[in-house]
Protein backbone atom coordinates (compact mmCIF):
# COMPACT_ATOMS: atom_id res chain seq x y z
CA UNK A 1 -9.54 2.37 26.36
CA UNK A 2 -10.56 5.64 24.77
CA UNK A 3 -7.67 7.61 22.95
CA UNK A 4 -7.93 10.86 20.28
CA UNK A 5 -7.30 10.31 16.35
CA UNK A 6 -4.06 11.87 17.14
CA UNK A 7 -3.15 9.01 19.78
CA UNK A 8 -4.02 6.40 17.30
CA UNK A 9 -1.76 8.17 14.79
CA UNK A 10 0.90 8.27 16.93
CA UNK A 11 0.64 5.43 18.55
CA UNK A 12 0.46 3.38 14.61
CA UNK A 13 2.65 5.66 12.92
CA UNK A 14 -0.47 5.93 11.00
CA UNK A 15 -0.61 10.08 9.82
CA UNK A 16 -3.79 11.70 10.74
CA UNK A 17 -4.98 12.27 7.63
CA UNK A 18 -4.67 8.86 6.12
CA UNK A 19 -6.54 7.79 9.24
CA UNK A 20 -9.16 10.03 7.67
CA UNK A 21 -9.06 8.87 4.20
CA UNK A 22 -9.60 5.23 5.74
CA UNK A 23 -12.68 6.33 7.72
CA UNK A 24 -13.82 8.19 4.77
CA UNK A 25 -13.79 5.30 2.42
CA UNK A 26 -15.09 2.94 5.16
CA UNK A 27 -12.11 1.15 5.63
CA UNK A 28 -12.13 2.17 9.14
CA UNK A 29 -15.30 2.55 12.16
CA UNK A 30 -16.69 5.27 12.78
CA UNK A 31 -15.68 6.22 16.17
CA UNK A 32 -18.27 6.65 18.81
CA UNK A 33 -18.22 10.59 20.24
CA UNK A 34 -17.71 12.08 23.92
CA UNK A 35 -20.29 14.23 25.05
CA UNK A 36 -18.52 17.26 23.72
CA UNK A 37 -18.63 15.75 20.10
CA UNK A 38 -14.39 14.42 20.51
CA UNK A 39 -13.82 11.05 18.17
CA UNK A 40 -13.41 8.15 20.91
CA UNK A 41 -11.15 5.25 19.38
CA UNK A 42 -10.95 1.66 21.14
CA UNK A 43 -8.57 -1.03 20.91
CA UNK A 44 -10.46 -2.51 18.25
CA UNK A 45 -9.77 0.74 15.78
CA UNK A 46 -6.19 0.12 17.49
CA UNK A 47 -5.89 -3.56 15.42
CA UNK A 48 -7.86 -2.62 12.86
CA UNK A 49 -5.93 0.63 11.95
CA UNK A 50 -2.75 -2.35 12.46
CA UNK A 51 -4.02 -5.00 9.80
CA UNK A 52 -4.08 -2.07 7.20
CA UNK A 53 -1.09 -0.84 7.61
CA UNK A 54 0.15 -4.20 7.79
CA UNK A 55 -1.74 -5.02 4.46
CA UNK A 56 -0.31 -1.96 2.71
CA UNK A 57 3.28 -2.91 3.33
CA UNK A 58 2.60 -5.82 2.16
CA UNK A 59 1.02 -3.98 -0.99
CA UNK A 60 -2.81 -4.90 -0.54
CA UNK A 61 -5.00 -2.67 -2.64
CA UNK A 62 -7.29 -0.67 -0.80
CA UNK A 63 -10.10 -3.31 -2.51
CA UNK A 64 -8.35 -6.61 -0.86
CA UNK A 65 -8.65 -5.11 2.29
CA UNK A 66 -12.17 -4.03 2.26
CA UNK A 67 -12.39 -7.85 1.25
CA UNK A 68 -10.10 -9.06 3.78
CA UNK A 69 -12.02 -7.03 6.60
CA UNK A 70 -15.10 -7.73 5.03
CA UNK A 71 -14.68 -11.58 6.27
CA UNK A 72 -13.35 -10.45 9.41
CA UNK A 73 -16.09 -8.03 10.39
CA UNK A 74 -18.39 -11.13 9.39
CA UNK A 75 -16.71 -13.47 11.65
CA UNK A 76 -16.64 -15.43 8.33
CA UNK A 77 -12.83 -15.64 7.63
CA UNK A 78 -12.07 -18.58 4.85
CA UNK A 79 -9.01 -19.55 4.87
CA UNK A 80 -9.60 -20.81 1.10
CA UNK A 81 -10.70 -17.55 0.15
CA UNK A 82 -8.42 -15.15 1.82
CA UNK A 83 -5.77 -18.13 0.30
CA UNK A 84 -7.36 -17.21 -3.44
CA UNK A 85 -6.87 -13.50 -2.44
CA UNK A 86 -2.79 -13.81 -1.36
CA UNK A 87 -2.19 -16.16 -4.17
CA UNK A 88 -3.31 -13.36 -6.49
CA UNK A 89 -1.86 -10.60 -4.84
CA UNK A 90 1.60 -13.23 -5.05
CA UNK A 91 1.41 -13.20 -8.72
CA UNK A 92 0.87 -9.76 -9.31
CA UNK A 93 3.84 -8.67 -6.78
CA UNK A 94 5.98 -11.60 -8.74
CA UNK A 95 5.13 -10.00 -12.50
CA UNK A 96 6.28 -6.30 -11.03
CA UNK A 97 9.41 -8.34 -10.01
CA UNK A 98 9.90 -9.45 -13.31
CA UNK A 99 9.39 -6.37 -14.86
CA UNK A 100 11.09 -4.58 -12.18
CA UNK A 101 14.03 -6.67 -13.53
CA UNK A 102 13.39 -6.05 -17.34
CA UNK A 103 13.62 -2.39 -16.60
CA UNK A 104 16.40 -2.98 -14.58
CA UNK A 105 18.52 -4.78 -17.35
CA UNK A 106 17.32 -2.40 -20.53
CA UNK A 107 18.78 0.37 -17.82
CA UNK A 108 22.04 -1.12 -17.29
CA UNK A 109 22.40 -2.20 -20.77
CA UNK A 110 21.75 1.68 -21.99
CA UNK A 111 23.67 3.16 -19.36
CA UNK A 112 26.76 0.81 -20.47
CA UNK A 113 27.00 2.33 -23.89
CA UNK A 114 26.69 6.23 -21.82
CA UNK A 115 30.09 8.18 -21.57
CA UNK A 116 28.95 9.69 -18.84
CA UNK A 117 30.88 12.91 -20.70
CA UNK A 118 29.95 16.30 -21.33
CA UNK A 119 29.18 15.73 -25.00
CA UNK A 120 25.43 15.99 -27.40
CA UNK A 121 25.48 12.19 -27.38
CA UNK A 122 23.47 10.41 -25.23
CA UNK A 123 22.37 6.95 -25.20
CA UNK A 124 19.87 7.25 -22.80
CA UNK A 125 18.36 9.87 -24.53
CA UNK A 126 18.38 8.16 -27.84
CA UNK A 127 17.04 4.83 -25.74
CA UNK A 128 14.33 7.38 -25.13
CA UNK A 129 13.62 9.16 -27.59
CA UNK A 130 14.20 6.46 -30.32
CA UNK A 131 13.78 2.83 -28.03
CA UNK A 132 16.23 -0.06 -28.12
CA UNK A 133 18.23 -0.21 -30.66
């Protein structure tokens, strides 16, 4: 299989550019060329362009998956350490729930108090300007 970077884009859902940016910061192969000097992308920049994307939704920094591919591309994949990787990546996702929901209630809380009316008085500005009160 040999397809163009805009195949690959469209075939991922990937946008060219990003596809770029990941060959750029080594994230992705470089492709081998055609004779004319055309990028020539194989089923392997297929999967590999996959597990990114797959990793970003699932909010992997660009540095866990240069880690993550880093074991792969060594055909040295550790369960325990890939394991210490997710657990981490768990907790930080959990605390930017939980903050998430502290914003969430200091909103609703603020926006209880708002009249919603065209008047000077606003308790979300004051919540700004001023803080919790």
């Amino acid at each position: 299989m040999s397809i163009t970077r805009g195949e690959l884009a469209k075939r991922t859902g990937c946008n060219l550019e990003t596809i770029r940016y990941y060959e750029k910061i080594g994230l992705m192969p470089d492709p081998s060329r055609s004779k004319a000097g055309y990028r020539q992308y194989d089923q392997n920049h297929l999967k590999r362009l996959q597990f990114i994307m797959r990793g970003r939704e699932l909010g992997f920094t660009m540095e866990d998956l240069k880690s993550l591919l880093g074991l792969v591309d060594k055909k040295a994949v550790s369960c325990s350490e890939v394991s210490i990787l997710a657990k981490g990546h768990l907790e930080s996702v959990q605390q930017k729930i939980t903050d998430l929901k502290r914003i969430e209630r200091a909103l609703s809380n603020t926006l209880i108090s708002c009249s919603g009316k065209d008047v000077p008085e606003c308790p979300v500005i004051d919540t700004l300007l001023f803080g919790a009160s």
